[in-house]
N, C-alpha and C. Protein backbone atom coordinates (compact mmCIF):
# COMPACT_ATOMS: atom_id res chain seq x y z
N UNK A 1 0.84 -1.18 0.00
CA UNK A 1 0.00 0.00 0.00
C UNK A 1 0.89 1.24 0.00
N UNK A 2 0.47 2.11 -0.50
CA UNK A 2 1.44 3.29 -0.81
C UNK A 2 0.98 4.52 0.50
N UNK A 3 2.22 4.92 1.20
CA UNK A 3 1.94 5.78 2.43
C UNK A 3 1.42 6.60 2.12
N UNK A 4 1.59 7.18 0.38
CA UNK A 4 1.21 8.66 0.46
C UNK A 4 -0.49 8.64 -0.09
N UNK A 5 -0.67 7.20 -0.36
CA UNK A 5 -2.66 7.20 -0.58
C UNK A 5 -3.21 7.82 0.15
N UNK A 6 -4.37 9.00 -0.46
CA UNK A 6 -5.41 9.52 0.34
C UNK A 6 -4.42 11.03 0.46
N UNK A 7 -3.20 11.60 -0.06
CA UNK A 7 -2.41 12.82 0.73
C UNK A 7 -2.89 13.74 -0.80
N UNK A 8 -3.82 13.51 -2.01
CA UNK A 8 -4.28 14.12 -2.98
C UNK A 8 -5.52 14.35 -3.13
N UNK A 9 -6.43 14.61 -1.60
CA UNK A 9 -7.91 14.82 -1.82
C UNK A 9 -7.65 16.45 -1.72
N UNK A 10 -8.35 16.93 -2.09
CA UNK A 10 -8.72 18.91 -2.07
C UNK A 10 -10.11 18.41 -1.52
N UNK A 11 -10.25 19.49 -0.35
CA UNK A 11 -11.48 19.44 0.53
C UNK A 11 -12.53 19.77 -0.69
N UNK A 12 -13.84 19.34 -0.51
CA UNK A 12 -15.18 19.52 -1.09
C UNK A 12 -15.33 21.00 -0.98
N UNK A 13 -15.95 21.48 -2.44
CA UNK A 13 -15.97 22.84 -2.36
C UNK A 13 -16.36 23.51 -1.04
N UNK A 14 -17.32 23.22 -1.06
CA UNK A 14 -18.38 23.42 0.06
C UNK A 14 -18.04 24.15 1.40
N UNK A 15 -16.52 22.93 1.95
CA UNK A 15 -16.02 23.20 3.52
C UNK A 15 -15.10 24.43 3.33
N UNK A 16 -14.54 24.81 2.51
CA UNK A 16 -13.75 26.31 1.79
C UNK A 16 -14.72 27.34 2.45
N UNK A 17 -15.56 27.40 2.39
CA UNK A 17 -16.85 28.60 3.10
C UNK A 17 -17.10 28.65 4.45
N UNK A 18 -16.98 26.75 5.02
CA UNK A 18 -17.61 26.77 6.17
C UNK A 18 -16.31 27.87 7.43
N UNK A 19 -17.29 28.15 8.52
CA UNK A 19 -16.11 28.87 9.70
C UNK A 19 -16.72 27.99 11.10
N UNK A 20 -15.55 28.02 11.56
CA UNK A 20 -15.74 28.40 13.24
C UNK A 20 -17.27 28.59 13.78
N UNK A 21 -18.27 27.70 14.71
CA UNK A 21 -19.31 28.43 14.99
C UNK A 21 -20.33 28.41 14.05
N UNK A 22 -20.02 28.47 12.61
CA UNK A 22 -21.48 27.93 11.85
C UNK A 22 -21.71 26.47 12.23
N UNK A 23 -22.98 26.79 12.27
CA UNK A 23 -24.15 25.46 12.41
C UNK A 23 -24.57 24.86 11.14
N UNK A 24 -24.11 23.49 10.80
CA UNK A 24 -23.98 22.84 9.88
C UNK A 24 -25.14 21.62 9.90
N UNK A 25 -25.13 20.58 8.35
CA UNK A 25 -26.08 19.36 8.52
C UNK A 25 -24.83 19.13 7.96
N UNK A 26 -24.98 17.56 8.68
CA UNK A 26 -23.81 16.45 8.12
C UNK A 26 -24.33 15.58 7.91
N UNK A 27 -24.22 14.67 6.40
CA UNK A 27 -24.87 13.87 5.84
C UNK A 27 -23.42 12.93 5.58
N UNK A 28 -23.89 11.45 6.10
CA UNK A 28 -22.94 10.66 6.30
C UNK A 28 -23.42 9.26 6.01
N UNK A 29 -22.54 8.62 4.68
CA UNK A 29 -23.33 7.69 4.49
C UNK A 29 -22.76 6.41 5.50
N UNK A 30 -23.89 5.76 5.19
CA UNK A 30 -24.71 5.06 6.69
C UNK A 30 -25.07 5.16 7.63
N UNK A 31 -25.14 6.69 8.01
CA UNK A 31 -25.64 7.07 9.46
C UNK A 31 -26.84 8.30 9.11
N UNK A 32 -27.26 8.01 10.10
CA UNK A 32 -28.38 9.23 10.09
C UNK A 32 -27.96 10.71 10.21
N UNK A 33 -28.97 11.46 9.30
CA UNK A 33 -28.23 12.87 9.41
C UNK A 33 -28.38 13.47 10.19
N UNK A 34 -27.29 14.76 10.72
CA UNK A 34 -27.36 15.20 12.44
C UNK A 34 -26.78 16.74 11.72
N UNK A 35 -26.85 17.04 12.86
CA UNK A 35 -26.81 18.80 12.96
C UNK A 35 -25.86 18.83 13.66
N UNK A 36 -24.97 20.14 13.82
CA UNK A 36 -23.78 20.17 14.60
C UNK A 36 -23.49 21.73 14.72
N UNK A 37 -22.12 21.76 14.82
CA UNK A 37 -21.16 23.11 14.63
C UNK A 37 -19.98 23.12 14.48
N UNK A 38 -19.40 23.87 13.53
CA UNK A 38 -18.28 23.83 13.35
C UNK A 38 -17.09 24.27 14.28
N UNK A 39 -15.93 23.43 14.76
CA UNK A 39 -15.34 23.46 16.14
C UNK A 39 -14.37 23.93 15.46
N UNK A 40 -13.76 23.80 14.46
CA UNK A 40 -12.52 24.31 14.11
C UNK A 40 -12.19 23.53 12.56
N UNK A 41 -11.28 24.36 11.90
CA UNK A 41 -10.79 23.43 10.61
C UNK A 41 -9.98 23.87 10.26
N UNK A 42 -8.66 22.67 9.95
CA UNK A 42 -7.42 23.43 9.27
C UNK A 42 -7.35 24.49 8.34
N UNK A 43 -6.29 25.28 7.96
CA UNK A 43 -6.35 26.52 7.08
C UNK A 43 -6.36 25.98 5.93
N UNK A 44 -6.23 24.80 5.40
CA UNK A 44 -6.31 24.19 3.93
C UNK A 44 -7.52 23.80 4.02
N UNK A 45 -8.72 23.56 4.82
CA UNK A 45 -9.80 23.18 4.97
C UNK A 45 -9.71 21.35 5.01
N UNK A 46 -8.87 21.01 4.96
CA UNK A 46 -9.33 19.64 4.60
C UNK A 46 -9.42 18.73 5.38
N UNK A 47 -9.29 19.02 7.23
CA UNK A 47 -10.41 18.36 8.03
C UNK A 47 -10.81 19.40 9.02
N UNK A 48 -11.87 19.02 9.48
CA UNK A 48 -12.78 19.64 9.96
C UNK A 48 -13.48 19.45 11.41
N UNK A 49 -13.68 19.74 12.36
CA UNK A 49 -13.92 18.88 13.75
C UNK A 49 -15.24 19.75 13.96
N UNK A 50 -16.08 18.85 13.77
CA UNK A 50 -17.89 19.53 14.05
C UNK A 50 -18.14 18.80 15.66
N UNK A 51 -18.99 19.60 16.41
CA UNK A 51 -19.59 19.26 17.49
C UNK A 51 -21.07 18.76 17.09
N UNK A 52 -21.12 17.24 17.19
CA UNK A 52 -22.76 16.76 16.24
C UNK A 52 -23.62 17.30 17.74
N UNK A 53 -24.76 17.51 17.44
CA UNK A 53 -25.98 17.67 18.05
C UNK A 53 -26.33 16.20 18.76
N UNK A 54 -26.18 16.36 20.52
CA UNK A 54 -27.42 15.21 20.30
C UNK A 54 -26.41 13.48 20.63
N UNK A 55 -25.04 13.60 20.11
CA UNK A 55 -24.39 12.26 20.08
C UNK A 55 -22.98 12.56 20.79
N UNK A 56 -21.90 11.87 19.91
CA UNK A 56 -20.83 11.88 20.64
C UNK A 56 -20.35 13.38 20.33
N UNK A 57 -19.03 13.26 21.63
CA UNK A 57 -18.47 14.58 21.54
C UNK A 57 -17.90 15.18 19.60
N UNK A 58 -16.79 15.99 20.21
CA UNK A 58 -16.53 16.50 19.03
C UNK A 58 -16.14 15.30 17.44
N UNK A 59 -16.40 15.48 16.72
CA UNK A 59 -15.87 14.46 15.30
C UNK A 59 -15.25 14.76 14.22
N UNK A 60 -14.04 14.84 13.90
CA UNK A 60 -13.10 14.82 13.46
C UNK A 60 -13.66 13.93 11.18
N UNK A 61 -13.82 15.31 10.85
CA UNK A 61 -14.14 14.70 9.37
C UNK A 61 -12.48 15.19 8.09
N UNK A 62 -12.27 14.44 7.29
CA UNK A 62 -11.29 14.27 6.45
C UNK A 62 -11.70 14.61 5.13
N UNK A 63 -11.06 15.35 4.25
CA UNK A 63 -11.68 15.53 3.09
C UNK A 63 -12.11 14.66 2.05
N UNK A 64 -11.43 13.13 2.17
CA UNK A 64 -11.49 12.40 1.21
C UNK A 64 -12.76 11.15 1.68
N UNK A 65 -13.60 11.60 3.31
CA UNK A 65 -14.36 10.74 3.71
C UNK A 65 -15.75 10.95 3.02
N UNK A 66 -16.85 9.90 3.09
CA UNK A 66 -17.81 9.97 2.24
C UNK A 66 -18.95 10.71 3.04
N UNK A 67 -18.71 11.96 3.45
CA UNK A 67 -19.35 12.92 4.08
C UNK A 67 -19.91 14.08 3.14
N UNK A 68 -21.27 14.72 3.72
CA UNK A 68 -21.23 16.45 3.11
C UNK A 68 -21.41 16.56 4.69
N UNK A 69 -20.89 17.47 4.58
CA UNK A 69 -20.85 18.69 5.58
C UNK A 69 -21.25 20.67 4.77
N UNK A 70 -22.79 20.68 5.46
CA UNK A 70 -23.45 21.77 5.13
C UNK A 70 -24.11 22.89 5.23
N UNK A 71 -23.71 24.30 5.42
CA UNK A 71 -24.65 24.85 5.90
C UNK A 71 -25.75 24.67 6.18
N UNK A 72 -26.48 24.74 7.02
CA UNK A 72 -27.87 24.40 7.27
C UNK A 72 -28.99 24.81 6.16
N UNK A 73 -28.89 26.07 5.45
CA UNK A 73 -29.36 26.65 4.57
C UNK A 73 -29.11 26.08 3.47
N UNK A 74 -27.49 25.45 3.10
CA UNK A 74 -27.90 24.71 2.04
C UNK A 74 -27.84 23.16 1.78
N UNK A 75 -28.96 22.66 2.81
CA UNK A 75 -28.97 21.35 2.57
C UNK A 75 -29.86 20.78 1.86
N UNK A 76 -29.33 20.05 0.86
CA UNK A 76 -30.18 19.48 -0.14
C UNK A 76 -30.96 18.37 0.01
N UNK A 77 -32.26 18.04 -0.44
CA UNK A 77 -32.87 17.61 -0.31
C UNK A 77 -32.54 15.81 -0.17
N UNK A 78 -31.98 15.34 -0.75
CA UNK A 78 -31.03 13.88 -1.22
C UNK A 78 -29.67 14.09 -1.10
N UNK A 79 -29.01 13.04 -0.29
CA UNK A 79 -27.61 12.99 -0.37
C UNK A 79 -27.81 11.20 -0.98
């Protein structure tokens, strides 16, 4: 397996916008979708640590995982 697999994802447009403190929907496949806030995210954006609503503490998301992470405003109807 090659160490550097997974070191060529560019975060989803999307998390480029998100900040600190916005209240997000996170749509995650196989789990049910939850609401959160954004706790912090590297300056390249490409992970992200949301506080979910409701479950475990803070969660730690990666750019190349099969997540949206979304403003609340723009969550689409189908993931």
């Amino acid at each position: 397996m090659d160490a550097n697999a997974g070191n060529d994802y560019e975060p989803p447009a999307n998390w480029g916008t998100l900040k600190p403190g916005q209240a997000v929907q996170v749509k995650e496949a196989g789990h049910a979708d939850g609401t959160g806030i954004i706790d912090n995210m590297t300056p390249d954006g490409a992970v992200v640590w949301v506080w979910i609503t409701g479950t475990s503490p803070r969660r730690m998301f990666l750019a190349g995982d099969p997540v949206a992470i979304l403003p609340e405003q723009e969550t689409p109807a189908a993931f």
